[in-house]
C-alpha atoms as a PDB file:
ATOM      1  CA  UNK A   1      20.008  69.927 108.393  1.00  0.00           C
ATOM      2  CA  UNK A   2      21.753  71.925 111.077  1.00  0.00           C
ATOM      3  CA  UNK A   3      22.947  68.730 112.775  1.00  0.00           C
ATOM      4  CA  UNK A   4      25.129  67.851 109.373  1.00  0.00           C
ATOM      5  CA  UNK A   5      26.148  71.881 109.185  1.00  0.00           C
ATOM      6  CA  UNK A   6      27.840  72.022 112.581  1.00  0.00           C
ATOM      7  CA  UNK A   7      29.245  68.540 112.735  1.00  0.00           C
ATOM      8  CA  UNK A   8      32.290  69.353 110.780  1.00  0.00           C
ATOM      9  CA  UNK A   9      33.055  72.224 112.838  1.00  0.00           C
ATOM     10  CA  UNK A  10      32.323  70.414 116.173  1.00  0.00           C
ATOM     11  CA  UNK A  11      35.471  67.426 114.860  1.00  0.00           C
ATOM     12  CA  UNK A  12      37.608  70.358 114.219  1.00  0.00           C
ATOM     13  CA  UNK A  13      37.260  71.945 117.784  1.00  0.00           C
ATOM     14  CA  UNK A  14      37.552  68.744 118.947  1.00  0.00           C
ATOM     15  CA  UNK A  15      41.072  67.714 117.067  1.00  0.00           C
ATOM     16  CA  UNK A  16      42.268  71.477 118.312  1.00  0.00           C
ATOM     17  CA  UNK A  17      41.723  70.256 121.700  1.00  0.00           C
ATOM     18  CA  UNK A  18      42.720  66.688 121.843  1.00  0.00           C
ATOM     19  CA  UNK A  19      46.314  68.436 119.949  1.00  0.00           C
ATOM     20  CA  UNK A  20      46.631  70.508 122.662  1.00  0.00           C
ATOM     21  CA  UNK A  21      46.439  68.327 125.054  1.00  0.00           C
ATOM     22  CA  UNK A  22      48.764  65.826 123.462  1.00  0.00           C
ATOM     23  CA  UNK A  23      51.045  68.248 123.023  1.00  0.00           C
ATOM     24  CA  UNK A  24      51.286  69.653 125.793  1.00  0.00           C
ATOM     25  CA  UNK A  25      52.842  66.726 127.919  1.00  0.00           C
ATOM     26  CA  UNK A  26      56.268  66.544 126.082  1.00  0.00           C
ATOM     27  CA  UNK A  27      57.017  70.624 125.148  1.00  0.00           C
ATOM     28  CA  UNK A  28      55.524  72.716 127.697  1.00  0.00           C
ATOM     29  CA  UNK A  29      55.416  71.348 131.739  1.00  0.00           C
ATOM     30  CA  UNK A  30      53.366  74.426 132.623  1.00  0.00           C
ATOM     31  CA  UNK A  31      49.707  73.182 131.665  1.00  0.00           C
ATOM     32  CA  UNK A  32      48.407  71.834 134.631  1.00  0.00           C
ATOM     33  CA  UNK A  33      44.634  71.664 135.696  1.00  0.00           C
ATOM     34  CA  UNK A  34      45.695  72.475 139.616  1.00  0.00           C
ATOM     35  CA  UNK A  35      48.240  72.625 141.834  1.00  0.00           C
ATOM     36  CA  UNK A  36      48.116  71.567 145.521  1.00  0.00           C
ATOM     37  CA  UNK A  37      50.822  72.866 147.913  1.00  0.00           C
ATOM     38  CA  UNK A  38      50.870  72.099 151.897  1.00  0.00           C
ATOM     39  CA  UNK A  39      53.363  73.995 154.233  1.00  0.00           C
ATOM     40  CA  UNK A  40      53.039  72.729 157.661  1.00  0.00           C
ATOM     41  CA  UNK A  41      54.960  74.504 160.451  1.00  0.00           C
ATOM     42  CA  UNK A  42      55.729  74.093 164.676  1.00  0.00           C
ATOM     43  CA  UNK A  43      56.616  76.661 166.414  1.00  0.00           C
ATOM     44  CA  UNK A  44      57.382  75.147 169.515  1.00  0.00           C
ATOM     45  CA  UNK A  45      59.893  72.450 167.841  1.00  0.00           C
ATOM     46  CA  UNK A  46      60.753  74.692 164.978  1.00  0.00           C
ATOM     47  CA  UNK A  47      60.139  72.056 162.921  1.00  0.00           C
ATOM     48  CA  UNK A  48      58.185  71.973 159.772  1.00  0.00           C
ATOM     49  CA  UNK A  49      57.465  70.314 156.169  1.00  0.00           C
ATOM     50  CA  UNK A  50      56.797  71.474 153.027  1.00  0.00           C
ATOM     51  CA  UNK A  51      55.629  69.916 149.236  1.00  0.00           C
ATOM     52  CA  UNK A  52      53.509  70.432 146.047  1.00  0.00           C
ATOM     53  CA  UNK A  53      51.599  68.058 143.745  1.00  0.00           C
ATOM     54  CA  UNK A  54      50.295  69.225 140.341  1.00  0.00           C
ATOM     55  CA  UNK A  55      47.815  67.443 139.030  1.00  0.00           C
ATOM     56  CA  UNK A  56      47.583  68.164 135.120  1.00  0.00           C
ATOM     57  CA  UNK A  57      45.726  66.601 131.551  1.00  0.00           C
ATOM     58  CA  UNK A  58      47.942  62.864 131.945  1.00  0.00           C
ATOM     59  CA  UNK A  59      48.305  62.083 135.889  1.00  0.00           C
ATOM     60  CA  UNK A  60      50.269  63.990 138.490  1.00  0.00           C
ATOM     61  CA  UNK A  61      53.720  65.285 139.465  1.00  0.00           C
ATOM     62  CA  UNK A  62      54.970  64.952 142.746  1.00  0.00           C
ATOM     63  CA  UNK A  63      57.738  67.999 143.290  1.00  0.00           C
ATOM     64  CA  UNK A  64      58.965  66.271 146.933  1.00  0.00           C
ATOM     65  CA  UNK A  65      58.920  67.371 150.841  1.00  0.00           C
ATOM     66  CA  UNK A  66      61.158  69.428 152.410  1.00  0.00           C
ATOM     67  CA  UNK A  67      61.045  68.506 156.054  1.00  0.00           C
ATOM     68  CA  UNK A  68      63.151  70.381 158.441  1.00  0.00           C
ATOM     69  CA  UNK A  69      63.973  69.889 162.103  1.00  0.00           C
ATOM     70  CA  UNK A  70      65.725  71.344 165.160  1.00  0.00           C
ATOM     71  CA  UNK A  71      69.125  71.564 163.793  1.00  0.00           C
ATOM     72  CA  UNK A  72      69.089  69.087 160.111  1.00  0.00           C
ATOM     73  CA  UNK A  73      67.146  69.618 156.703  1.00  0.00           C
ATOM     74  CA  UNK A  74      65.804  66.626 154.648  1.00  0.00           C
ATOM     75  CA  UNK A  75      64.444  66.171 150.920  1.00  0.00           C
ATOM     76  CA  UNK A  76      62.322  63.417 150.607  1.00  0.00           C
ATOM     77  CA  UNK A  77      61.514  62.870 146.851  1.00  0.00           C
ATOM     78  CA  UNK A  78      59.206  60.122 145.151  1.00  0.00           C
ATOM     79  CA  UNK A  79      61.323  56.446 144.456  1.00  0.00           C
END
């Protein structure tokens, strides 16, 4: 008896989240589940790299490395 009395209401919440989630890819880039960012640095060759993956609901966005040398910059981004 209870079983058939929240079963309706369990769908619903259900269809809320699964619209969320769908739409979520294609309006709003902001919903991610994490975000991992690394920032490595030398001092002695002033020298260092930097990047950030986000990992959200459909796979994972790769933002690119910034790695920077003695005297030249370089963006490396994902082919």
């Amino acid at each position: 008896m209870l079983a058939a009395a929240v079963t309706p209401v369990l769908l619903f919440i259900a269809f809320l989240l699964l619209l969320l989630v769908s739409l979520s890819v294609p309006i709003t880039k902001t919903i991610y589940l994490f975000q991992l960012v690394a920032n490595v640095s030398s001092g002695i060759l002033e020298s260092g790299a930097s990047g950030s993956v986000k990992f959200g609901v459909w796979g994972y966005c790769f933002s690119g490395v910034d790695v920077s040398g003695i005297s030249s910059t370089y963006y490396l981004e994902k082919p």
